[in-house]
N, C-alpha and C. Protein backbone atom coordinates (compact mmCIF):
# COMPACT_ATOMS: atom_id res chain seq x y z
N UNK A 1 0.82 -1.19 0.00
CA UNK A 1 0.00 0.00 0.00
C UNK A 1 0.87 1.26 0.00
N UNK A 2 1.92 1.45 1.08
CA UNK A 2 2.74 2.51 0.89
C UNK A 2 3.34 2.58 -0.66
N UNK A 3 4.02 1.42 -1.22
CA UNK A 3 4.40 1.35 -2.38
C UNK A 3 3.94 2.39 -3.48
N UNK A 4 2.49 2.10 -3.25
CA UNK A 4 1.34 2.81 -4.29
C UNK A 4 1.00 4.46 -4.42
N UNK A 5 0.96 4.66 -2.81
CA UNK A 5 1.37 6.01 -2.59
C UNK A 5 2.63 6.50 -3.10
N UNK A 6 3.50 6.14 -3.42
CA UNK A 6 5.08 6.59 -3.06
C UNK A 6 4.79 6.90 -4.81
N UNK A 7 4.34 6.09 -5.67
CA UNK A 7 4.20 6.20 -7.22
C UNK A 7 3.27 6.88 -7.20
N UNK A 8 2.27 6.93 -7.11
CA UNK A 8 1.57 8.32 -6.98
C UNK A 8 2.36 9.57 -7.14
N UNK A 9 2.56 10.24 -5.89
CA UNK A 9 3.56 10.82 -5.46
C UNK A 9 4.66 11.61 -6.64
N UNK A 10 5.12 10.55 -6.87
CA UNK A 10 6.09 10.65 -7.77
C UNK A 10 5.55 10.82 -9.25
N UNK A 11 4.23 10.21 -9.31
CA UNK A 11 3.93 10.78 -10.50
C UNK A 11 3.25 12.13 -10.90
N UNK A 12 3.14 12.20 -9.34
CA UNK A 12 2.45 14.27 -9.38
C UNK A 12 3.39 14.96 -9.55
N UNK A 13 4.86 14.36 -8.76
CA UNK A 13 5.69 15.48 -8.70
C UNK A 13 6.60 15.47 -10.34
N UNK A 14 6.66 14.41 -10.84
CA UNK A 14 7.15 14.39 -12.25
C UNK A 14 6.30 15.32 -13.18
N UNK A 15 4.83 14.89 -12.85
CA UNK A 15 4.08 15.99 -13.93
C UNK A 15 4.08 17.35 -14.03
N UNK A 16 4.32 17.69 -11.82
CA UNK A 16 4.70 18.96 -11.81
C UNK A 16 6.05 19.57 -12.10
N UNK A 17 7.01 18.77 -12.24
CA UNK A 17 8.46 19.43 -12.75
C UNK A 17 8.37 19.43 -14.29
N UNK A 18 7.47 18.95 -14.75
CA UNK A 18 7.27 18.83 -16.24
C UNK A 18 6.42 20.38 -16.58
N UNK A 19 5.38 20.60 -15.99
CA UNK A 19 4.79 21.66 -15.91
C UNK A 19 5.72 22.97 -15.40
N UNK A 20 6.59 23.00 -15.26
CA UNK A 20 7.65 24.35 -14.50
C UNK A 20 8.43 23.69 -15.10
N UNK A 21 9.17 23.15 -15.74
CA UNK A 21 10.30 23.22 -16.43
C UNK A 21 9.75 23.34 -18.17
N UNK A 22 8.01 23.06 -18.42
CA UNK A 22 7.89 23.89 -19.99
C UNK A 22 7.82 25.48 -19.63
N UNK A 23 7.01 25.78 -18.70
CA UNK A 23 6.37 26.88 -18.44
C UNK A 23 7.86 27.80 -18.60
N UNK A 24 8.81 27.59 -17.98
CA UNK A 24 9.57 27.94 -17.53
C UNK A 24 10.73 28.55 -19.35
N UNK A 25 10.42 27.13 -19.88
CA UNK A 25 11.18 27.26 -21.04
C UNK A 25 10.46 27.97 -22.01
N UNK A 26 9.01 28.15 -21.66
CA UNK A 26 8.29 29.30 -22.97
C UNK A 26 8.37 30.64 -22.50
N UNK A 27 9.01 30.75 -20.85
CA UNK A 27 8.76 32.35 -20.86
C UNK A 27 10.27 32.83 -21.32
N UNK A 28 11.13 31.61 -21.01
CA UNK A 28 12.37 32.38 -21.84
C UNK A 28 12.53 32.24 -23.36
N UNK A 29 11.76 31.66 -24.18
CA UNK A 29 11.71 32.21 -24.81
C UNK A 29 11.97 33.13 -26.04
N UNK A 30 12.39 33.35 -27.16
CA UNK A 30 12.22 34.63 -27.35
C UNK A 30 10.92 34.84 -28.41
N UNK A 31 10.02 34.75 -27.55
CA UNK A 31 8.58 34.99 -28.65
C UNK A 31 8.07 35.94 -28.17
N UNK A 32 6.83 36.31 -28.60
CA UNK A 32 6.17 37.64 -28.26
C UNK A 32 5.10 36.97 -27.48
N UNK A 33 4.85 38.15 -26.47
CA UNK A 33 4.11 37.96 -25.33
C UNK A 33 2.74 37.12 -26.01
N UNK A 34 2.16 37.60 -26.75
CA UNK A 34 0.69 36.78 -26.67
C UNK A 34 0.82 35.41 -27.34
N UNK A 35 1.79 34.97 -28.26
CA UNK A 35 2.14 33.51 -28.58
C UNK A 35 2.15 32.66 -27.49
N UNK A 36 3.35 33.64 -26.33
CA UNK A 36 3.94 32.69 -24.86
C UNK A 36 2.58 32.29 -24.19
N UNK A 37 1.52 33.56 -24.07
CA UNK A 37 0.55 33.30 -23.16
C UNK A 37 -0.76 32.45 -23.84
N UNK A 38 -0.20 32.13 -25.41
CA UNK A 38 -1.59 31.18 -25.84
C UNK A 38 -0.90 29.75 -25.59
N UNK A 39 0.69 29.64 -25.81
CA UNK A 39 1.48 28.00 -25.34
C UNK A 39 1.08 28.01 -24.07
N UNK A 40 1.09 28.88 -23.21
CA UNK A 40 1.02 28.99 -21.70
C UNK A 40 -0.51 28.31 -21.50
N UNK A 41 -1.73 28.88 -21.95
CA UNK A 41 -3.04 28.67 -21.82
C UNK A 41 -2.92 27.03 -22.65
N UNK A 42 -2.34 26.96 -23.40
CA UNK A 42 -2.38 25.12 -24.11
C UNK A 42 -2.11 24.30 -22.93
N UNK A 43 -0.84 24.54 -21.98
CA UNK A 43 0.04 23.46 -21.33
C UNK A 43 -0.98 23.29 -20.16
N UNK A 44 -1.48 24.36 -19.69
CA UNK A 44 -2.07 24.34 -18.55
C UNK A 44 -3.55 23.17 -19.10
N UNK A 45 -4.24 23.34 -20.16
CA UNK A 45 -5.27 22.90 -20.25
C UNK A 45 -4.95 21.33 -20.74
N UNK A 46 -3.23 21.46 -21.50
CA UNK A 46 -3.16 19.92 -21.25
C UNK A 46 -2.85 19.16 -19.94
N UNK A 47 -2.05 19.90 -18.98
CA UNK A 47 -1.57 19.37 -17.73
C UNK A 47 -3.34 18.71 -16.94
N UNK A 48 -3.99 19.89 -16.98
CA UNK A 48 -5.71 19.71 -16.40
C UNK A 48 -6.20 18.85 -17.03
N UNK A 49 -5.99 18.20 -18.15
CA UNK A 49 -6.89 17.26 -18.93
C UNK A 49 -6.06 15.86 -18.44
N UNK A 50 -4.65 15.94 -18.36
CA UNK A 50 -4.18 14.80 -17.94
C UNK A 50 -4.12 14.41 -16.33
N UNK A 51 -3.98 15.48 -15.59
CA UNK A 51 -4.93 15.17 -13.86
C UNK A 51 -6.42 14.67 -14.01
N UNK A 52 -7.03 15.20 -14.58
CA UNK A 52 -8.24 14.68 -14.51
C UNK A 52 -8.56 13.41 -14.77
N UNK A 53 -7.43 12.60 -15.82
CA UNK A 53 -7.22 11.28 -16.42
C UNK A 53 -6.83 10.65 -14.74
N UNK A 54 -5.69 11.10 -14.13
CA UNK A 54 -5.30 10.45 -12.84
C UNK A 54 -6.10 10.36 -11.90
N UNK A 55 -6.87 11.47 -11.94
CA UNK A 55 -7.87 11.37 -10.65
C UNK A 55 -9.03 10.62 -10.99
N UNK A 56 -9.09 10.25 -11.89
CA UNK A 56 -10.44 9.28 -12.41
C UNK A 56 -9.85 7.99 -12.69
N UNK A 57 -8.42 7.72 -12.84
CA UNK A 57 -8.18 6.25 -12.43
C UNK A 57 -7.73 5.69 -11.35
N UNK A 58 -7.03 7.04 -10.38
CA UNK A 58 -7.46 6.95 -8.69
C UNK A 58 -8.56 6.73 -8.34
N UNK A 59 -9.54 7.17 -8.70
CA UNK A 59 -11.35 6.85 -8.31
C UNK A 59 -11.46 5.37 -8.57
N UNK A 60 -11.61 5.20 -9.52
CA UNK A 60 -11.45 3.65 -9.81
C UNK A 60 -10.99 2.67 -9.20
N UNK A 61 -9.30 2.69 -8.78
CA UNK A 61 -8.72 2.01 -8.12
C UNK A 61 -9.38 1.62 -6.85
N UNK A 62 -9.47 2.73 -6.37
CA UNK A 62 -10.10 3.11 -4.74
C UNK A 62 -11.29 2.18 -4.83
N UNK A 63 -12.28 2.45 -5.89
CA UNK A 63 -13.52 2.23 -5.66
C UNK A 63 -13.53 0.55 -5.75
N UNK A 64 -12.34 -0.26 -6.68
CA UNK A 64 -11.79 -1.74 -7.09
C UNK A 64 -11.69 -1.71 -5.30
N UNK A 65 -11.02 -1.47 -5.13
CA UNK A 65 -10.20 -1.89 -3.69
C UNK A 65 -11.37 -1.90 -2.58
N UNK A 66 -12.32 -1.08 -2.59
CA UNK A 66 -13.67 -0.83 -1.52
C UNK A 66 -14.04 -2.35 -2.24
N UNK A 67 -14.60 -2.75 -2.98
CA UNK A 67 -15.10 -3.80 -3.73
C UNK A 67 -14.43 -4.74 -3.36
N UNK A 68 -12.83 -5.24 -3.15
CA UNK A 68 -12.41 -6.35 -2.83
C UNK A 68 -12.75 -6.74 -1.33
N UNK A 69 -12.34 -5.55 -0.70
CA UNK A 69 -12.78 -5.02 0.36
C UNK A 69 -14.09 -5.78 0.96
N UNK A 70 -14.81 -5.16 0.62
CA UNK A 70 -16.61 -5.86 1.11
C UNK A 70 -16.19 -7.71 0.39
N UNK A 71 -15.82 -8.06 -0.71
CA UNK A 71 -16.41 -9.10 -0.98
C UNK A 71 -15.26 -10.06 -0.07
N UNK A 72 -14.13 -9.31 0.93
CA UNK A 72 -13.42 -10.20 1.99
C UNK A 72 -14.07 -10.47 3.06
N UNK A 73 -14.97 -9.12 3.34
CA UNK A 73 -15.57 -9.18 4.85
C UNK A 73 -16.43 -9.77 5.01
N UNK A 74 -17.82 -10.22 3.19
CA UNK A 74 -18.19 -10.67 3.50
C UNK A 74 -18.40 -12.45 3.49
């Protein structure tokens, strides 16, 4: 169980060094401000589309595991 957490974890914090190290590389840049801030508005809405993928196969998992869960106890 800790295992599972620990990859988790690690997979937030990978997505978030992925997210600050593009962000990071479009503001330097040398483009003009409203290009940076439409790549900027892309990454963010891809980063949000791919959490939302994690947190809905965290739901899942969880909800597998409640399910093994009851069919031990009962």
């Amino acid at each position: 169980m800790e295992q599972d957490s620990r990859c988790g974890e690690m997979a937030v914090m990978f997505l978030a060094g992925l997210a600050v190290g593009a962000a990071a590389g479009l503001l330097l840049a040398p483009h003009s401000g409203s290009y940076t801030r439409r790549q900027l508005q892309n990454l963010a809405e891809d980063v949000t589309e791919r959490m939302v993928g994690l947190v809905g196969d965290a739901k899942d998992a969880v909800d597998e595991a409640v399910e093994k869960g009851k069919g031990i106890v009962s």
